[in-house]
C-alpha atoms as a PDB file:
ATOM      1  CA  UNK A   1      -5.856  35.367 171.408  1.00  0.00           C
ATOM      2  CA  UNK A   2      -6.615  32.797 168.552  1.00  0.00           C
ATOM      3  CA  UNK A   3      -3.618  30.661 167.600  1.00  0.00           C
ATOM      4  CA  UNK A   4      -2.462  30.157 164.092  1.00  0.00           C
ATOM      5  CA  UNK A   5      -1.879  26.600 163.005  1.00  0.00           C
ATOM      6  CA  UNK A   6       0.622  25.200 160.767  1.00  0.00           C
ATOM      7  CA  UNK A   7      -1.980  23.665 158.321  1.00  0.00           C
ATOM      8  CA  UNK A   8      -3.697  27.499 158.207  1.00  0.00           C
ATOM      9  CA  UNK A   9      -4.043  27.935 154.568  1.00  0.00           C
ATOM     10  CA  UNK A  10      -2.033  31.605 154.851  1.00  0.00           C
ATOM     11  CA  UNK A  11       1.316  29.683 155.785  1.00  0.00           C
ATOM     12  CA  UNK A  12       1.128  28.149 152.826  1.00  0.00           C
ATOM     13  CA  UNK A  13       0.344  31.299 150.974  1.00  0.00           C
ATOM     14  CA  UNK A  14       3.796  32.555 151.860  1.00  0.00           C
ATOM     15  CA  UNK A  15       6.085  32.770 149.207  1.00  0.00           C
ATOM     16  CA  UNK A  16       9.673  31.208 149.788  1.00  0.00           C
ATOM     17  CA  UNK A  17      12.449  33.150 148.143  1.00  0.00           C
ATOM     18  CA  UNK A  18      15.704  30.813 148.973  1.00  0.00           C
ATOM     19  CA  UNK A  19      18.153  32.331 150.199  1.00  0.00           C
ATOM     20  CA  UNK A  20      20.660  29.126 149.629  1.00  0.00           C
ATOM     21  CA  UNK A  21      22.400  29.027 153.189  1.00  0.00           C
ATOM     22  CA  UNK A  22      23.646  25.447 153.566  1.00  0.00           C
ATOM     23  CA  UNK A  23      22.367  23.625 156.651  1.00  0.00           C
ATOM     24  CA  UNK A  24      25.505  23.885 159.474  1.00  0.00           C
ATOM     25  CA  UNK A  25      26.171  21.387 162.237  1.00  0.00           C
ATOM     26  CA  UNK A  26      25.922  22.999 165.735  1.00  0.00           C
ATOM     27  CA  UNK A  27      28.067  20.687 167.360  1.00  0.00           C
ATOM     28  CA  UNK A  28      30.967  22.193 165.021  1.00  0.00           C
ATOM     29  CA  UNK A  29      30.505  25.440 166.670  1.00  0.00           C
ATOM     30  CA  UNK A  30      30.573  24.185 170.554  1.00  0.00           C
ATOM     31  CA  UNK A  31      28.999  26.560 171.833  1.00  0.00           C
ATOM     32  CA  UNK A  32      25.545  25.246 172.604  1.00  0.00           C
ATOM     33  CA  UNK A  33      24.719  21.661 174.955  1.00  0.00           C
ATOM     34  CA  UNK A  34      22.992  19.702 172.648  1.00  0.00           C
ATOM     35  CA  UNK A  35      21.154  16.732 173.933  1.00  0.00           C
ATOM     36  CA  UNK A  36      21.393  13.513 172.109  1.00  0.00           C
ATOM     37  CA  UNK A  37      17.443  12.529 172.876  1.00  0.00           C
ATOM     38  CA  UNK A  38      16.733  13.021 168.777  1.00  0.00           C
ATOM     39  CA  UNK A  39      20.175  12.136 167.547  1.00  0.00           C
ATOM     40  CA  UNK A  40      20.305  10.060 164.145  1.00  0.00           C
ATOM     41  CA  UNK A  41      22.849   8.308 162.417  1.00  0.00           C
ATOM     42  CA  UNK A  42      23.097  10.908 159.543  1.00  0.00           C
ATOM     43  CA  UNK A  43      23.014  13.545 162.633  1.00  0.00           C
ATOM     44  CA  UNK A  44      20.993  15.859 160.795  1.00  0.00           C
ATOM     45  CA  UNK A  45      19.047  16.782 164.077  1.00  0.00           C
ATOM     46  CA  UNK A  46      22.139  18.952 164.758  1.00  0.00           C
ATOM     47  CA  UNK A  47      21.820  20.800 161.612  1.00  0.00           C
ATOM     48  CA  UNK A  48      20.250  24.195 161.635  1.00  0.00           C
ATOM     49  CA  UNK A  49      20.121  27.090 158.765  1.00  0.00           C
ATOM     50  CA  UNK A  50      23.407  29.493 159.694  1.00  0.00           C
ATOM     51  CA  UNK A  51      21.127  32.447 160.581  1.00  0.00           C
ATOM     52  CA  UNK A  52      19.009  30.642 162.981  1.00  0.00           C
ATOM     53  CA  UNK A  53      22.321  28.939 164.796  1.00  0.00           C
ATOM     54  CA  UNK A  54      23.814  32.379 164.868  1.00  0.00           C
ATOM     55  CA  UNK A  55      20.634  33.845 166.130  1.00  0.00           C
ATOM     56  CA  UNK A  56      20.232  31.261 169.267  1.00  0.00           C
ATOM     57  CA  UNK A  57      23.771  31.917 169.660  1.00  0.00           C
ATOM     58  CA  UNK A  58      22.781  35.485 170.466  1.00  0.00           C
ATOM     59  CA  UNK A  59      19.899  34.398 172.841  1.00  0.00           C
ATOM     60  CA  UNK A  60      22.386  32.053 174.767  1.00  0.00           C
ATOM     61  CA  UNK A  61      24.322  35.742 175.537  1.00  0.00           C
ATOM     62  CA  UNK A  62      21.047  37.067 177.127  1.00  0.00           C
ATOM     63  CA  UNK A  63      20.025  34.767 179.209  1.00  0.00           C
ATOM     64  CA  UNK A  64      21.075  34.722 183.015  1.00  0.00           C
ATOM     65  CA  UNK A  65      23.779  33.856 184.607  1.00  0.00           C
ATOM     66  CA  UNK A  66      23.971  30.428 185.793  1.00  0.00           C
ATOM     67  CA  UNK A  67      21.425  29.190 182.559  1.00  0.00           C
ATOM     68  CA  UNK A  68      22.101  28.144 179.364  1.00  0.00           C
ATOM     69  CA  UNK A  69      20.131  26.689 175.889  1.00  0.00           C
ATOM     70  CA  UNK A  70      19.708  22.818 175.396  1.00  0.00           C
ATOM     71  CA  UNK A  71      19.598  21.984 172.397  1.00  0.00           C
ATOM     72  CA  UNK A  72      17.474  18.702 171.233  1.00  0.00           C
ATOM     73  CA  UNK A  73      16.773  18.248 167.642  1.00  0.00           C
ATOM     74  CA  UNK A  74      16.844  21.468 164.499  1.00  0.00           C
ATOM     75  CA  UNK A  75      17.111  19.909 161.137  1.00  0.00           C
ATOM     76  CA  UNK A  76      14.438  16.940 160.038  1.00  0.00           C
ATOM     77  CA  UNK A  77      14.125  14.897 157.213  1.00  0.00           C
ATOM     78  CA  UNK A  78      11.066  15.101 154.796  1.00  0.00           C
ATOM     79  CA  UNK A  79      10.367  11.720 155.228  1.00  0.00           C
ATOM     80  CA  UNK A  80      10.551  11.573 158.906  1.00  0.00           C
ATOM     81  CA  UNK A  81       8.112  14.593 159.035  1.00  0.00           C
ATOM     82  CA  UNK A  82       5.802  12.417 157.303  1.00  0.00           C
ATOM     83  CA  UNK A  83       6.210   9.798 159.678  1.00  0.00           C
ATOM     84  CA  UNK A  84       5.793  11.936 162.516  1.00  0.00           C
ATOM     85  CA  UNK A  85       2.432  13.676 160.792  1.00  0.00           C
ATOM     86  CA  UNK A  86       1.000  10.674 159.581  1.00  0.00           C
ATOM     87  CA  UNK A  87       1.349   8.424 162.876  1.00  0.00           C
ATOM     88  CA  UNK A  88      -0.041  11.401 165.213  1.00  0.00           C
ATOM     89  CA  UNK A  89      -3.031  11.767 162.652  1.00  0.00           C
ATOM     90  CA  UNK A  90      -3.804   8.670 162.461  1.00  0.00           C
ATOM     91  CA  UNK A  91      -4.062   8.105 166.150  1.00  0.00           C
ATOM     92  CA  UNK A  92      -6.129  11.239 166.021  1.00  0.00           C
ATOM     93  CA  UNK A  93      -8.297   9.944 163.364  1.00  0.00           C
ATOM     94  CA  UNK A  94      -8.998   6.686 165.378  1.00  0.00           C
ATOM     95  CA  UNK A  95      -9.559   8.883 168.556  1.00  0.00           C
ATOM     96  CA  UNK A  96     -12.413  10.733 166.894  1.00  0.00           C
ATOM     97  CA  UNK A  97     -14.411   8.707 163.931  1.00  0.00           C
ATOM     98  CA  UNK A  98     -16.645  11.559 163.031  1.00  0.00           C
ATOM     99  CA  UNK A  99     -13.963  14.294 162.572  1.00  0.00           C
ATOM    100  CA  UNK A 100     -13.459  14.721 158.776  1.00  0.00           C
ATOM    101  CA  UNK A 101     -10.119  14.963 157.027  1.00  0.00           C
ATOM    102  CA  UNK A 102      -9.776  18.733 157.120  1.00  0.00           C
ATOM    103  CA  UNK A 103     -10.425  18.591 161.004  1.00  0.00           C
ATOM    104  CA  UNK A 104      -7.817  15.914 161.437  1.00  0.00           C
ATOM    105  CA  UNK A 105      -4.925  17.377 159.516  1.00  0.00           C
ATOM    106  CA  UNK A 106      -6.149  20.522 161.602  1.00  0.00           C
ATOM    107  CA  UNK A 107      -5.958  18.891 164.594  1.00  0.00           C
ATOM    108  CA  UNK A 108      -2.643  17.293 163.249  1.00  0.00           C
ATOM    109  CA  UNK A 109      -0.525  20.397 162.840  1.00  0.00           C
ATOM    110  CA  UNK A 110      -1.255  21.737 166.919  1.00  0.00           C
ATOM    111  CA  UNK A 111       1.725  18.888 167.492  1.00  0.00           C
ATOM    112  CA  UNK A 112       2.997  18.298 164.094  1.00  0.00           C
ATOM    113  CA  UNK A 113       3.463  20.196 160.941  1.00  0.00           C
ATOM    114  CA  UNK A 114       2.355  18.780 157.990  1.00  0.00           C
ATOM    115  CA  UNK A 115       5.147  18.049 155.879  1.00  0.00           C
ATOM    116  CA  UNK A 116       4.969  20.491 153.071  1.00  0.00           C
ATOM    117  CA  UNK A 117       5.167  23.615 155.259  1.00  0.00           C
ATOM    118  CA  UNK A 118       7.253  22.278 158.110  1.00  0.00           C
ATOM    119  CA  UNK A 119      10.165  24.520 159.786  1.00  0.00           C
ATOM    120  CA  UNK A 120      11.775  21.778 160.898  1.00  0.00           C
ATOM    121  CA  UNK A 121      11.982  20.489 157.323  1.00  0.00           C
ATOM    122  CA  UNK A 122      13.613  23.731 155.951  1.00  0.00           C
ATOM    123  CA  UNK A 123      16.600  24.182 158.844  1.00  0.00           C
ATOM    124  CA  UNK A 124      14.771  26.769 160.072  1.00  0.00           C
ATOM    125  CA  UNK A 125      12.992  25.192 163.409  1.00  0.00           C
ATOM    126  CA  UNK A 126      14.706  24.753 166.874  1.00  0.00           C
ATOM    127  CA  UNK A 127      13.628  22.595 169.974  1.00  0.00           C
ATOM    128  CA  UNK A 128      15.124  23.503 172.981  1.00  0.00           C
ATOM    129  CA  UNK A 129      14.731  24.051 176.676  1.00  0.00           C
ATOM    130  CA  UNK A 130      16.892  25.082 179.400  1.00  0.00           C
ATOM    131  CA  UNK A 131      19.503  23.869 181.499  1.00  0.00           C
ATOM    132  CA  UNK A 132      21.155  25.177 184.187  1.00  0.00           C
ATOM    133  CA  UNK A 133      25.327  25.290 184.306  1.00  0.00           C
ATOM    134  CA  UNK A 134      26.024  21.941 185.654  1.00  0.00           C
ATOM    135  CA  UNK A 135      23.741  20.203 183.491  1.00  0.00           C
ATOM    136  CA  UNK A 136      20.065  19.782 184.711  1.00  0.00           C
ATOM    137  CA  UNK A 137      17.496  20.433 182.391  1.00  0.00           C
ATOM    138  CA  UNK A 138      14.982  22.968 184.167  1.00  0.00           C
ATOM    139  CA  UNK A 139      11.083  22.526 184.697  1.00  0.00           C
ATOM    140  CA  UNK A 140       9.002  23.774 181.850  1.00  0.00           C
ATOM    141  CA  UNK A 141       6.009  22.677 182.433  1.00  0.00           C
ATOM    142  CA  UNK A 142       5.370  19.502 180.660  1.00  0.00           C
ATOM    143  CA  UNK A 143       8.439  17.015 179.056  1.00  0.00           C
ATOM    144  CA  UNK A 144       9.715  18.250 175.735  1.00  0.00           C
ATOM    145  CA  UNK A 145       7.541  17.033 172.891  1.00  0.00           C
ATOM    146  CA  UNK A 146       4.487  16.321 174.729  1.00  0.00           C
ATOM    147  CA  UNK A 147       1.167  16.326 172.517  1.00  0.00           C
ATOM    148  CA  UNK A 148      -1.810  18.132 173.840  1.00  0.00           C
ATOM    149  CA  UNK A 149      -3.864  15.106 174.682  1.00  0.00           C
ATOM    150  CA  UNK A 150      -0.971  13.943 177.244  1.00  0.00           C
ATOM    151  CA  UNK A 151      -0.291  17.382 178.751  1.00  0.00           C
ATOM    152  CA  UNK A 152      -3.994  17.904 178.985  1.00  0.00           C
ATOM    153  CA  UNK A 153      -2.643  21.374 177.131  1.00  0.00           C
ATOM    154  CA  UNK A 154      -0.009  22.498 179.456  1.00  0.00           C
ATOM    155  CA  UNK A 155       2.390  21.882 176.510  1.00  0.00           C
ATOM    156  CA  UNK A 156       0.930  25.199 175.121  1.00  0.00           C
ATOM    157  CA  UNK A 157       3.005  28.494 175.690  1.00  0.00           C
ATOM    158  CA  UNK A 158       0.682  30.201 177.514  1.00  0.00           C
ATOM    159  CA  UNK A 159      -0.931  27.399 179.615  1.00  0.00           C
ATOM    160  CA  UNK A 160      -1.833  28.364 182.934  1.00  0.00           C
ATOM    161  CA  UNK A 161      -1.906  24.616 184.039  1.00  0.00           C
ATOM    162  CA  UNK A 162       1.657  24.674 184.739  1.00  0.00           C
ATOM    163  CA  UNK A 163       3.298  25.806 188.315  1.00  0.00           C
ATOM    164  CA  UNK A 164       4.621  29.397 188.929  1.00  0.00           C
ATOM    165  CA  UNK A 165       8.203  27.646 188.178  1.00  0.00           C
ATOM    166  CA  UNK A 166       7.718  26.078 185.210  1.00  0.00           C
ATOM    167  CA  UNK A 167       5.706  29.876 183.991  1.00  0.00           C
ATOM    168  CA  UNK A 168       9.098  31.828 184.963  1.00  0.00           C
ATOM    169  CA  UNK A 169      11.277  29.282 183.273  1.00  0.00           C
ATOM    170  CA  UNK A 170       9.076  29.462 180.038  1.00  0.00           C
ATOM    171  CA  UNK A 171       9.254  33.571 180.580  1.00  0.00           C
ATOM    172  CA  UNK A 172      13.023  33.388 180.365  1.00  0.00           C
ATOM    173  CA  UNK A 173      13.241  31.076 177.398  1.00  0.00           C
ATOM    174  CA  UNK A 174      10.689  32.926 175.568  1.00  0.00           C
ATOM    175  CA  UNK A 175      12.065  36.517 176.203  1.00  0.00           C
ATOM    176  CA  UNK A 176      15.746  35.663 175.033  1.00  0.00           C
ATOM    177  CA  UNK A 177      14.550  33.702 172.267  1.00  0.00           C
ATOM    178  CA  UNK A 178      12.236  36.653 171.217  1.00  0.00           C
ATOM    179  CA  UNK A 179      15.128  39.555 171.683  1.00  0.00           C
ATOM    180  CA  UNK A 180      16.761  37.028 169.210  1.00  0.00           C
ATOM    181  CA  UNK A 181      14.148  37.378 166.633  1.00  0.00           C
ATOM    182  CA  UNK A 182      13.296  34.185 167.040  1.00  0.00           C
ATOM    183  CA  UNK A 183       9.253  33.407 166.633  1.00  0.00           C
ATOM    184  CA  UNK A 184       6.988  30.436 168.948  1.00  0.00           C
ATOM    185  CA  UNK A 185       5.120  27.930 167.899  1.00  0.00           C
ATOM    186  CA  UNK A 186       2.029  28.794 170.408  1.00  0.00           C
ATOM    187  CA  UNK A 187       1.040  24.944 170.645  1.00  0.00           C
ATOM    188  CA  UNK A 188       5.117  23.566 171.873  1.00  0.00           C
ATOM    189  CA  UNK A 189       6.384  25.991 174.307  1.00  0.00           C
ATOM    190  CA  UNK A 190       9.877  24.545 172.967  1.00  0.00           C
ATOM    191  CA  UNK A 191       9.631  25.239 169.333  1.00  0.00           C
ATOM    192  CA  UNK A 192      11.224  28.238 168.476  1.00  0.00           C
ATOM    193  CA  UNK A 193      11.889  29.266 164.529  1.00  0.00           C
ATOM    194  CA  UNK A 194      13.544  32.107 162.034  1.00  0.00           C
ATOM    195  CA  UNK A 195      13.547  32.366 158.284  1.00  0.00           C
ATOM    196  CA  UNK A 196      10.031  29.864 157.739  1.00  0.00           C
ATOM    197  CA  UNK A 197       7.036  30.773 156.313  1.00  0.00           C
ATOM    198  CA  UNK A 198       5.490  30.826 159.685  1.00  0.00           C
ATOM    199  CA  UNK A 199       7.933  33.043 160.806  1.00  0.00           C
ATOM    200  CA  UNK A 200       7.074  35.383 157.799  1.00  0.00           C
ATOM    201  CA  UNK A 201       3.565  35.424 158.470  1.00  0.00           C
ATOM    202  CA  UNK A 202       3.813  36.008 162.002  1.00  0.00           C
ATOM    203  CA  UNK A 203       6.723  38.856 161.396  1.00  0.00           C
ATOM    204  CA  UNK A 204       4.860  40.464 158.513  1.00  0.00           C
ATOM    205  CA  UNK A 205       7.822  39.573 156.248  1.00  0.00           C
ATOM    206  CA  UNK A 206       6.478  39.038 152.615  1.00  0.00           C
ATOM    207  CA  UNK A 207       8.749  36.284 152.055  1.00  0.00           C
ATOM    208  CA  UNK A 208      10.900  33.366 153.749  1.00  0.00           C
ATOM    209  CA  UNK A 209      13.965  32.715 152.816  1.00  0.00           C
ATOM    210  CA  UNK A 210      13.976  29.431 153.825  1.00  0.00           C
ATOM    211  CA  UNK A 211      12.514  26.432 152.162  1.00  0.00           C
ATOM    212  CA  UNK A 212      12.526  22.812 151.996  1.00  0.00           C
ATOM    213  CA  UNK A 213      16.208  22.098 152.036  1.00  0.00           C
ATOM    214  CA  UNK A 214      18.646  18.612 152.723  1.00  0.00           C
ATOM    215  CA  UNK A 215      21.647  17.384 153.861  1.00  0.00           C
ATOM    216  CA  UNK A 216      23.267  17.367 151.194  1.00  0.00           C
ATOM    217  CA  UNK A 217      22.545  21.122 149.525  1.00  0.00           C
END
């Protein structure tokens, strides 16, 4: 199954309808662990759109008994996203001196989405994993975050380079999260979304009704 990537020109192509939901902070509600790994000093990593919060909410109910969601980082500045997309292209850009432009930012958006487009950018992106009750964060696979070079592509959902643990921990996380409505990001196992233009295209939705959005909407 081919893999549709952030920079593919029919993410763009969705139209965003705004639905003007104010970015939330999760810690407010309580109800999910979240993990301080991404935390900034205007804490928007712990801001999220209302209907994706209320939607992992529902995914928390699902899961088994004994596990719960751990939350590390929603919300993410514009300008960060550019950091983050610039820095990882230009290392791939060094990497390989014959790709072109078009292959880098290609290339780019397995790991990070470039910053017009990005869920993360309009409240509407989650990464998480999963802990059990007394706190320890369960084997996925590969650490949280890990670009494909490092995880030699186990960071992708579907790897099969990962142990038979780390598969049935991903298999719970991604069948509660997809009960939720929730839609993966094939490339990060832990990136999970609702309301995006990726999620539209991927749903069949003909809009998103989320878009770029800040703090202070």
């Amino acid at each position: 199954m081919s893999i549709v990537l952030m920079a593919d020109r029919r993410v763009a192509a969705v139209p965003v309808r705004e639905c003007g939901e104010p970015l939330v902070d999760v810690r407010a509600h309580g109800a999910l662990r979240v993990d301080p790994r991404r935390q900034d000093a205007a804490g928007a990593f712990a801001h999220l759109r209302p209907g994706v919060l209320h939607r992992l909410l529902h995914a928390q109910s699902l899961l088994p008994d004994g596990l719960r969601l751990l939350y590390v980082e929603g919300y993410r500045p514009p300008a960060l996203q550019r950091r983050y997309f610039d820095e990882y292209s230009d290392v791939l850009g060094r990497d390989n001196p014959d790709w072109p432009p078009s292959r880098v930012r290609e290339a780019a958006s397995r790991y990070v989405s470039p910053p017009e487009m990005a869920p993360h950018g309009a409240g509407a992106a989650v990464d998480l994993t999963l802990m059990s009750a007394d706190g320890r964060e369960l084997d996925l696979g590969t650490r949280l975050n890990a670009d494909p070079e490092e995880s030699e592509g186990a960071c992708y959902t579907s790897a099969t380079n990962i142990s038979s643990e780390a598969r049935a921990n991903r298999d719970i996380l991604a069948g509660t999260l997809s009960e939720a409505g929730l839609v993966n990001y094939a490339t990060e196992w832990w990136h999970w979304s609702w309301g995006d233009r990726y999620w539209a295209l991927q749903t069949n939705n003909p809009t998103a009704p989320y878009g770029p959005t800040g703090l202070d909407r």
